[in-house]
N, C-alpha and C. Protein backbone atom coordinates (compact mmCIF):
# COMPACT_ATOMS: atom_id res chain seq x y z
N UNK A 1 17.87 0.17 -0.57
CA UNK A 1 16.49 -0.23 -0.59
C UNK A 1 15.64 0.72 0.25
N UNK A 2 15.89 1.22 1.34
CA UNK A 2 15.25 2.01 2.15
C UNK A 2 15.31 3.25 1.65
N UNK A 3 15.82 3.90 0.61
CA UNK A 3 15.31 4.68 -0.13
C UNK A 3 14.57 4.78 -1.19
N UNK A 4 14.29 3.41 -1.43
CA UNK A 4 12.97 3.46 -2.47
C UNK A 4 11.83 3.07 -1.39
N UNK A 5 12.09 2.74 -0.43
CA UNK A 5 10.66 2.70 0.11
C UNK A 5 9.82 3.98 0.83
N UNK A 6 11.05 4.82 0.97
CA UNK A 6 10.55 6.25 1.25
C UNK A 6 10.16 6.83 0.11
N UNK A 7 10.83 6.46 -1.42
CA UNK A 7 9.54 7.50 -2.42
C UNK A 7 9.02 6.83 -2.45
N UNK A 8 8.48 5.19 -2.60
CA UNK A 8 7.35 4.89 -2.47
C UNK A 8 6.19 5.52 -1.19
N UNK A 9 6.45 5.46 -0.26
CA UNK A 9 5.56 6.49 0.53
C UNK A 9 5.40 8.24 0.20
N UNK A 10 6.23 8.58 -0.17
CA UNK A 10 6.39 9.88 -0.79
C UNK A 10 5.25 9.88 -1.58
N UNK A 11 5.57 8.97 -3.23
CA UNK A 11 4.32 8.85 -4.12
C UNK A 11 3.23 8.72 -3.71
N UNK A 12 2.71 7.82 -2.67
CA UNK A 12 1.52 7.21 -2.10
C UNK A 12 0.93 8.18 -1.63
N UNK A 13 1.53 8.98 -0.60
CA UNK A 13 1.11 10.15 0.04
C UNK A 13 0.62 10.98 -0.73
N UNK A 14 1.55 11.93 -1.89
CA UNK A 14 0.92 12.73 -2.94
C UNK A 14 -0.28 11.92 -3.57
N UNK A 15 -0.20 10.52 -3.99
CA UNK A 15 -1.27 10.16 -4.74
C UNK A 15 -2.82 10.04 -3.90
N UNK A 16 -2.51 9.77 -2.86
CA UNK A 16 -3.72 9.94 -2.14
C UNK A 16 -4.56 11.73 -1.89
N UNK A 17 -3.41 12.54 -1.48
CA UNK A 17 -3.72 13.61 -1.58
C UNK A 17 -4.47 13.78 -2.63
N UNK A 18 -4.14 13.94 -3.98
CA UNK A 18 -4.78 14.59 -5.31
C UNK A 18 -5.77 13.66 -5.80
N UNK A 19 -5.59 12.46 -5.94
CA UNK A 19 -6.46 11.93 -6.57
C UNK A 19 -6.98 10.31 -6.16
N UNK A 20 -6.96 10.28 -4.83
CA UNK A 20 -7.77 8.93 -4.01
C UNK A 20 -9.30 9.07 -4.48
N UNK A 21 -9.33 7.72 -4.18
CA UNK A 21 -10.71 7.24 -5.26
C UNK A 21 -10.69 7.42 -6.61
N UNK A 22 -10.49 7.74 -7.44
CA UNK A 22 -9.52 8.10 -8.78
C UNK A 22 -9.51 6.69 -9.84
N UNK A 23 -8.06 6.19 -9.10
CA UNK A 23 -7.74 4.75 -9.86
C UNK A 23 -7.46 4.46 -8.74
N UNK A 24 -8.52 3.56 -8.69
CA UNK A 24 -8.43 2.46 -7.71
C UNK A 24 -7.88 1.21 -7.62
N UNK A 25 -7.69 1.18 -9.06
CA UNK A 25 -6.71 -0.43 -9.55
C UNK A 25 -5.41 -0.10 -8.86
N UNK A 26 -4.70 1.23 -9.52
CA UNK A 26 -3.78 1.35 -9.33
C UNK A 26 -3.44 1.58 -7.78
N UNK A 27 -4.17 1.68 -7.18
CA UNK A 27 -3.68 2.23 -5.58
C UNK A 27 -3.67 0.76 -5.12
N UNK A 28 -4.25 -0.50 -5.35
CA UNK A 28 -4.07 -1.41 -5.20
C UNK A 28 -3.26 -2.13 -4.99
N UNK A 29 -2.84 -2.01 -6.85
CA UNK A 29 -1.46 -2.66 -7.32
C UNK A 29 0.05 -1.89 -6.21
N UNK A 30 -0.41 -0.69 -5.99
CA UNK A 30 0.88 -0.11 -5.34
C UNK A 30 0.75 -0.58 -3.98
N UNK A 31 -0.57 -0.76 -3.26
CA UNK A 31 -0.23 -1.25 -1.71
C UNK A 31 0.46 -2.66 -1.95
N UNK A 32 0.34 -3.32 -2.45
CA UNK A 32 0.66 -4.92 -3.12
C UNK A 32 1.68 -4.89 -2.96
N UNK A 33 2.52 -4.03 -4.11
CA UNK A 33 3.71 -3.94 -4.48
C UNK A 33 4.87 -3.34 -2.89
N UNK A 34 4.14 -2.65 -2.38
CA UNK A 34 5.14 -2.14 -1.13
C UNK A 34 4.64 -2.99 -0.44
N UNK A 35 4.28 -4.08 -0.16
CA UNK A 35 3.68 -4.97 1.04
C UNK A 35 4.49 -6.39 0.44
N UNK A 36 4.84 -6.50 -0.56
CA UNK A 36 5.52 -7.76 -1.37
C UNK A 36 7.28 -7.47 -1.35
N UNK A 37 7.44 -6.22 -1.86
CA UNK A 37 8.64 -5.55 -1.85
C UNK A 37 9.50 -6.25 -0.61
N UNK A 38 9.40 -5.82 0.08
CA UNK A 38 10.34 -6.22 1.29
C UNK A 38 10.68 -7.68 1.73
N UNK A 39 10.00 -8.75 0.82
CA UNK A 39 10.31 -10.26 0.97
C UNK A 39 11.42 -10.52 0.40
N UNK A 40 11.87 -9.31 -0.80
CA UNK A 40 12.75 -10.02 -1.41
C UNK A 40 13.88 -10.25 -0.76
N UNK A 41 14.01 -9.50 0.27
CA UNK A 41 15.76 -9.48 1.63
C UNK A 41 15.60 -11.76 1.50
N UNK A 42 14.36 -11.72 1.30
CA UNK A 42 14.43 -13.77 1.22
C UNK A 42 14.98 -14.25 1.00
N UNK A 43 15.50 -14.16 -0.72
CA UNK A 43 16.26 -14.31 -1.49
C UNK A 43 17.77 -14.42 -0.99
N UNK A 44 18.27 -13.41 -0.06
CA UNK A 44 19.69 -13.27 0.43
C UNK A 44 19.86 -13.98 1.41
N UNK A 45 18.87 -14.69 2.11
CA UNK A 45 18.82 -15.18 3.77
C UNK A 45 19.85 -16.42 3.79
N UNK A 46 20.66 -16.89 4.27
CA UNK A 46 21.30 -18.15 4.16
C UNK A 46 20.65 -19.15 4.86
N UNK A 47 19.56 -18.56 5.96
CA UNK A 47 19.16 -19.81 6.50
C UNK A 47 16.96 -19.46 6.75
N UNK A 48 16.79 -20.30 5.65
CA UNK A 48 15.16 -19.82 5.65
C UNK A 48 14.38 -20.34 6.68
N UNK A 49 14.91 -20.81 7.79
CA UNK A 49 14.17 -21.14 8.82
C UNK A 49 12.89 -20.15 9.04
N UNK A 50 11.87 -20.57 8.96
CA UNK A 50 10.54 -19.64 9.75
C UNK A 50 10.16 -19.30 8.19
N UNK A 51 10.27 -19.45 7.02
CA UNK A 51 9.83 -18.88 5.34
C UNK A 51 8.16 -19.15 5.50
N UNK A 52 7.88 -20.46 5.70
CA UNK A 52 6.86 -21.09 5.76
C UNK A 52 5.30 -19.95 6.47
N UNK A 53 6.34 -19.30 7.71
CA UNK A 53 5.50 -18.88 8.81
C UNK A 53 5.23 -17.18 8.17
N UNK A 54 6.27 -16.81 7.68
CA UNK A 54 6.11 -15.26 6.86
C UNK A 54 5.28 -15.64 5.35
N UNK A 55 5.06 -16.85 5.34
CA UNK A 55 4.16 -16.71 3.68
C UNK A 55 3.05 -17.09 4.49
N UNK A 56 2.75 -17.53 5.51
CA UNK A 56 1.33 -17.60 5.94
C UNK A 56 0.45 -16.33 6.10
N UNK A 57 1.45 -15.73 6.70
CA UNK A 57 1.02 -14.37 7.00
C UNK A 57 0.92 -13.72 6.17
N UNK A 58 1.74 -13.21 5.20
CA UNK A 58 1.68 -12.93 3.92
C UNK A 58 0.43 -12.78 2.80
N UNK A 59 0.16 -14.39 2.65
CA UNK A 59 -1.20 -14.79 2.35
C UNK A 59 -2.32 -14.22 3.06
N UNK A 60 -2.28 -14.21 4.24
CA UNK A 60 -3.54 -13.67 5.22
C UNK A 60 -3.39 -12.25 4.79
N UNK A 61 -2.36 -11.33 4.98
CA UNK A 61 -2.87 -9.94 4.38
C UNK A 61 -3.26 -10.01 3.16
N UNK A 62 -2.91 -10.50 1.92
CA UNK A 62 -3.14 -10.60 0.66
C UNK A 62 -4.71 -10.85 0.35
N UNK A 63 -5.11 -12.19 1.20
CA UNK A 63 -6.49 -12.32 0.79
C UNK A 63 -7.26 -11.81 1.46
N UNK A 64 -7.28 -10.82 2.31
CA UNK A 64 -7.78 -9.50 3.40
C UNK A 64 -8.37 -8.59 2.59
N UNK A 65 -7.01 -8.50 1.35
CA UNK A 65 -7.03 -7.22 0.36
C UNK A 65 -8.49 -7.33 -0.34
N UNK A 66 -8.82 -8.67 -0.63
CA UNK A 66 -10.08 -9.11 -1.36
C UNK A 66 -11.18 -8.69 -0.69
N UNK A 67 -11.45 -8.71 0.76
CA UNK A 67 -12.18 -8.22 1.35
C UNK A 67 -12.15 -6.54 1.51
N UNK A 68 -11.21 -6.58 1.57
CA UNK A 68 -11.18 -4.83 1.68
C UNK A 68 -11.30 -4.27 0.48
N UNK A 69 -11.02 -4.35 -0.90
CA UNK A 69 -11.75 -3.92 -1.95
C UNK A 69 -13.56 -4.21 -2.17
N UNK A 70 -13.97 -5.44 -1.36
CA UNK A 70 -15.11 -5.51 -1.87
C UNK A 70 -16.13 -4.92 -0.57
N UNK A 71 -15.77 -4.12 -0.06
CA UNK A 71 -16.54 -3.31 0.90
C UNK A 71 -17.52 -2.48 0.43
N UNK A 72 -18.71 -2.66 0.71
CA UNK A 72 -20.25 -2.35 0.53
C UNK A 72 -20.61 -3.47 -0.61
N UNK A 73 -19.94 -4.54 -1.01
CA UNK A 73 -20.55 -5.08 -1.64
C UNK A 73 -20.70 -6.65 -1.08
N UNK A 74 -20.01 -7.14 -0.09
CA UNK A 74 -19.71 -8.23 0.68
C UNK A 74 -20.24 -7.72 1.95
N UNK A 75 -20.89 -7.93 2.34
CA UNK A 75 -21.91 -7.85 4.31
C UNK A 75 -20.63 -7.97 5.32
N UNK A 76 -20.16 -7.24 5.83
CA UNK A 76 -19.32 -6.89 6.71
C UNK A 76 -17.90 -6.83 6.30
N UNK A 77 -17.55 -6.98 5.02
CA UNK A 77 -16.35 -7.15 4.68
C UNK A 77 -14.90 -6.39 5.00
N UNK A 78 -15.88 -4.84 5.75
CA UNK A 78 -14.60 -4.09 6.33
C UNK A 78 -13.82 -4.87 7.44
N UNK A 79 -14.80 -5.75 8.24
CA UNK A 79 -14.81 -6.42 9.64
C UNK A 79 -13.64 -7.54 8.95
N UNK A 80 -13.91 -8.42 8.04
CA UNK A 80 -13.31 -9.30 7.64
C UNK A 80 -11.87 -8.83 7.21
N UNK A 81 -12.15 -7.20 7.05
CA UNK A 81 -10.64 -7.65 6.61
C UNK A 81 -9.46 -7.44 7.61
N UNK A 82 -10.44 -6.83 8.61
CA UNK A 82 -9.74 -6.64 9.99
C UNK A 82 -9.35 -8.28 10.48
N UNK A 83 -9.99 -9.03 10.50
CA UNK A 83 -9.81 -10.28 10.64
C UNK A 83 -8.85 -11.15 10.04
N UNK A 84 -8.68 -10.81 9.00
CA UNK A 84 -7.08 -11.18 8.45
C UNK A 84 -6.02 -10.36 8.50
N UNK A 85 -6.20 -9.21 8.50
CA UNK A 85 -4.83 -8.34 9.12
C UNK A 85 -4.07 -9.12 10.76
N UNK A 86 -5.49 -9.17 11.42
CA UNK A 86 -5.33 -9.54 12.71
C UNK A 86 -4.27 -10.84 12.71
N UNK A 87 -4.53 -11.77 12.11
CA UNK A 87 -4.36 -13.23 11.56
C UNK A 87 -3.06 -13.17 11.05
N UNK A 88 -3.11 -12.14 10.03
CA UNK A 88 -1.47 -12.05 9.47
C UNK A 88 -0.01 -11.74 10.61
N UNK A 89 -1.11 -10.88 11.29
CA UNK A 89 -0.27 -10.20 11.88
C UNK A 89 0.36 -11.01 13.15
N UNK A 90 -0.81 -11.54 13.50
CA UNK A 90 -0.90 -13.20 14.82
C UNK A 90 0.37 -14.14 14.20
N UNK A 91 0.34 -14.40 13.15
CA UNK A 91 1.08 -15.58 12.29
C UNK A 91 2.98 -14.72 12.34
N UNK A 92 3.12 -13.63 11.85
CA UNK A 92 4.27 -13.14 12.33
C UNK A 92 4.59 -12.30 12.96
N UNK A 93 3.85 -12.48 14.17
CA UNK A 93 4.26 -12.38 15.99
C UNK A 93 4.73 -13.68 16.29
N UNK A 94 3.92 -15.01 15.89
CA UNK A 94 4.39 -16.42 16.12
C UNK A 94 6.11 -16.94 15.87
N UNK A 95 5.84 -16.05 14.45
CA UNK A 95 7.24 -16.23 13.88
C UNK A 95 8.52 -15.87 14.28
N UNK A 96 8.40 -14.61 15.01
CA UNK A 96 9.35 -13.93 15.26
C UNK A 96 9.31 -14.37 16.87
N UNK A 97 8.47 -14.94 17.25
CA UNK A 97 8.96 -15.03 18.92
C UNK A 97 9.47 -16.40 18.56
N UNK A 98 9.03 -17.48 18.03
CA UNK A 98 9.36 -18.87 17.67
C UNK A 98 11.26 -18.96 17.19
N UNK A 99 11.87 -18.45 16.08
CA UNK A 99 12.62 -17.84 15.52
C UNK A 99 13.39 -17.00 15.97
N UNK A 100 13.18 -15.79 16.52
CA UNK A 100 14.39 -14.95 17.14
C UNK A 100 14.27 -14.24 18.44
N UNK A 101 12.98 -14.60 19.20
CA UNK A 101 13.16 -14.74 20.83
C UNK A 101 13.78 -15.77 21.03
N UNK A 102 14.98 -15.25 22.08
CA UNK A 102 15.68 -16.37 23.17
C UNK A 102 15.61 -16.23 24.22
N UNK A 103 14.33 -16.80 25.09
CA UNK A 103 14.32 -16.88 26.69
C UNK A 103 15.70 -16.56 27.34
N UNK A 104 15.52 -15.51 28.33
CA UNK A 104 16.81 -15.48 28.97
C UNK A 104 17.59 -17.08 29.84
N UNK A 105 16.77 -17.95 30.02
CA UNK A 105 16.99 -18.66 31.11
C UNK A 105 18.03 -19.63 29.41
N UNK A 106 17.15 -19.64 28.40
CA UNK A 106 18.31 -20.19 27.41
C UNK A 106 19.63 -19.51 27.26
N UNK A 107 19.73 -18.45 26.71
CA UNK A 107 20.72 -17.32 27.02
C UNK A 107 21.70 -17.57 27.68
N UNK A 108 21.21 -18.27 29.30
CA UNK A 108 21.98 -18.51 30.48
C UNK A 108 22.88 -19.44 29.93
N UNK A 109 22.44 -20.64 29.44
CA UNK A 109 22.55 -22.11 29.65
C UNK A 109 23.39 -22.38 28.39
N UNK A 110 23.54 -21.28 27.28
CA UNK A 110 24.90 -21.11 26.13
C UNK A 110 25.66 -20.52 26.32
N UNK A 111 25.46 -19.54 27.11
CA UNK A 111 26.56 -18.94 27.37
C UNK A 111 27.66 -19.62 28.20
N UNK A 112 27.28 -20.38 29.40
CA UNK A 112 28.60 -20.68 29.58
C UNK A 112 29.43 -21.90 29.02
């Protein structure tokens, strides 16, 4: 898998080079697609604890995207979409400290 996500950046890179602003659908559909891509490890997880907390976030970049395509046509919408990146990004920091931080003082108290 981590070699398709390097030609996907590979492609992205050349495509921005030559022809950004161009097709704009398509540069879309491809941030989408490499931003969706990597959920599928989901599918294999045996234990979905925290799913709930990565589709929140998820969602928050996704409907960001709406704002960030409609820039100069929505009144601050670059700002907004900073505002859900922020949000997404808030939501799995939550997740991952909730989920797979273990206070050392817990640490202590299984181990022996």
């Amino acid at each position: 898998m981590r070699w398709l996500v390097w030609v996907m950046a590979s492609v992205g890179t050349t495509y921005v080079f030559f022809f950004h602003e161009r097709y704009k659908l398509m540069e879309l559909i491809c941030y989408t697609v490499m931003g969706v891509f990597p959920a599928l490890v989901i599918l294999s997880m045996p234990d979905r604890e925290g799913l709930c907390e990565l589709l929140v976030g998820g969602a928050c970049y996704c409907l960001g995207m709406v704002f960030f395509k409609s820039d100069g046509l929505v009144p601050f919408a670059h700002a907004i979409w900073h505002l859900f990146v922020a949000m997404g990004a808030g939501v799995h920091y939550y997740a991952i400290y909730r989920y797979l931080y273990t206070p050392a003082a817990n640490q202590m108290k299984t181990s022996r």
